[in-house]
N, C-alpha and C. Protein backbone atom coordinates (compact mmCIF):
# COMPACT_ATOMS: atom_id res chain seq x y z
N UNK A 1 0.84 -1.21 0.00
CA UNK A 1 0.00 0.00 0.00
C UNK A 1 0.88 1.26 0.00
N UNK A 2 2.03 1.44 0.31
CA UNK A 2 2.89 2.27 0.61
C UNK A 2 3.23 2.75 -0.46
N UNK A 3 3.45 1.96 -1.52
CA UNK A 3 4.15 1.86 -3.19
C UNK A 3 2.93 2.79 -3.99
N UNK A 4 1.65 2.28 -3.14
CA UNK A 4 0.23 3.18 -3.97
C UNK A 4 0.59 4.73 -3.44
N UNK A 5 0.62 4.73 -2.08
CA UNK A 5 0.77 6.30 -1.70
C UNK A 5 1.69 7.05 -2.73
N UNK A 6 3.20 6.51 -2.56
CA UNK A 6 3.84 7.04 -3.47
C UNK A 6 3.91 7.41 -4.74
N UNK A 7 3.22 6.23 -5.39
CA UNK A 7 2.58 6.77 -6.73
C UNK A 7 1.87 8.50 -6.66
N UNK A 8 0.35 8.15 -5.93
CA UNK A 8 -0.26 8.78 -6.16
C UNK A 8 0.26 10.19 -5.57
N UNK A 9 1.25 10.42 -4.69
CA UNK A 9 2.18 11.46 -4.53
C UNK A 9 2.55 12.02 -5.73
N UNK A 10 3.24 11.22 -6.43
CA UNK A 10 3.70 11.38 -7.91
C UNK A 10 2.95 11.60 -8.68
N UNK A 11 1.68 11.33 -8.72
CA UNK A 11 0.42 12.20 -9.82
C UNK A 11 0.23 13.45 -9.45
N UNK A 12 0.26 13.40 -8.16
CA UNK A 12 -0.48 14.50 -7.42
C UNK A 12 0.79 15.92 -8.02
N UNK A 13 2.00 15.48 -7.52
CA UNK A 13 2.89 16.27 -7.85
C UNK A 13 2.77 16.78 -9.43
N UNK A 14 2.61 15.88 -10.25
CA UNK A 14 2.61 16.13 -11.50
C UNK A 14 1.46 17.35 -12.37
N UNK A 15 0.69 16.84 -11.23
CA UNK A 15 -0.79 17.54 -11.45
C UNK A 15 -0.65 18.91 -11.09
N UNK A 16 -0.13 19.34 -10.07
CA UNK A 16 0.51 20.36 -9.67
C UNK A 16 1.42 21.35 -10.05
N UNK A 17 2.53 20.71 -10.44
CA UNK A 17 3.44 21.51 -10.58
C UNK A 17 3.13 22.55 -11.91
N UNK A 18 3.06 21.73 -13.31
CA UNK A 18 2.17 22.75 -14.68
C UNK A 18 0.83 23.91 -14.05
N UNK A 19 0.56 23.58 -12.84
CA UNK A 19 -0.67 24.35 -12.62
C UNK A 19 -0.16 25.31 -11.96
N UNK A 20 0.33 25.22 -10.68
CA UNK A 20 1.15 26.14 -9.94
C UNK A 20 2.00 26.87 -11.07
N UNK A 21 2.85 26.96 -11.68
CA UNK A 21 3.73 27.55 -12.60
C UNK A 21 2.24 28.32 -13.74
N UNK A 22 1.99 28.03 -14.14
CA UNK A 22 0.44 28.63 -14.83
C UNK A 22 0.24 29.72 -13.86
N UNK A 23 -0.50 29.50 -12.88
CA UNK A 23 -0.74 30.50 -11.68
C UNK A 23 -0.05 31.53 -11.35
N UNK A 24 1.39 31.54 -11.05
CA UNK A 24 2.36 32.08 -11.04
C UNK A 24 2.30 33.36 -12.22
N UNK A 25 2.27 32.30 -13.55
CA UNK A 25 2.48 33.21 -14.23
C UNK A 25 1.38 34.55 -14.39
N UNK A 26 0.40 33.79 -14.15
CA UNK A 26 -0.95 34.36 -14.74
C UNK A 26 -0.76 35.75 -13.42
N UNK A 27 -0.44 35.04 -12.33
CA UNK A 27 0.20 36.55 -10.92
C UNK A 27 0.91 37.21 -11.74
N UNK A 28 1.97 37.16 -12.10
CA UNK A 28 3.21 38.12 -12.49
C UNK A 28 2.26 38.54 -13.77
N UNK A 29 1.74 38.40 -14.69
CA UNK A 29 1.55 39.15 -15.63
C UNK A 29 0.32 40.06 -15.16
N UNK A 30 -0.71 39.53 -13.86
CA UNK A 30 -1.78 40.57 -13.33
C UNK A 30 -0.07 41.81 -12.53
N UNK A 31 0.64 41.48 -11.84
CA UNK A 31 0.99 42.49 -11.25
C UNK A 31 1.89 43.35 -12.14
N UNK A 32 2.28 42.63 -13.21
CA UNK A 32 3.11 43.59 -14.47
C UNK A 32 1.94 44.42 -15.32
């Protein structure tokens, strides 16, 4: 079950990271 957590860590991360960086950007171009 441990091997599942980790996976789904690893989606989760994946899922994340393109979105967060999107976000980011979409901030910096509202505060520019």
């Amino acid at each position: 079950m441990s091997g599942d957590d980790s996976r789904t860590s690893m989606e989760m991360l994946a899922w994340v990271l393109p979105y967060s960086i999107c976000v980011l950007a979409g901030l910096a171009i509202a505060l520019w």
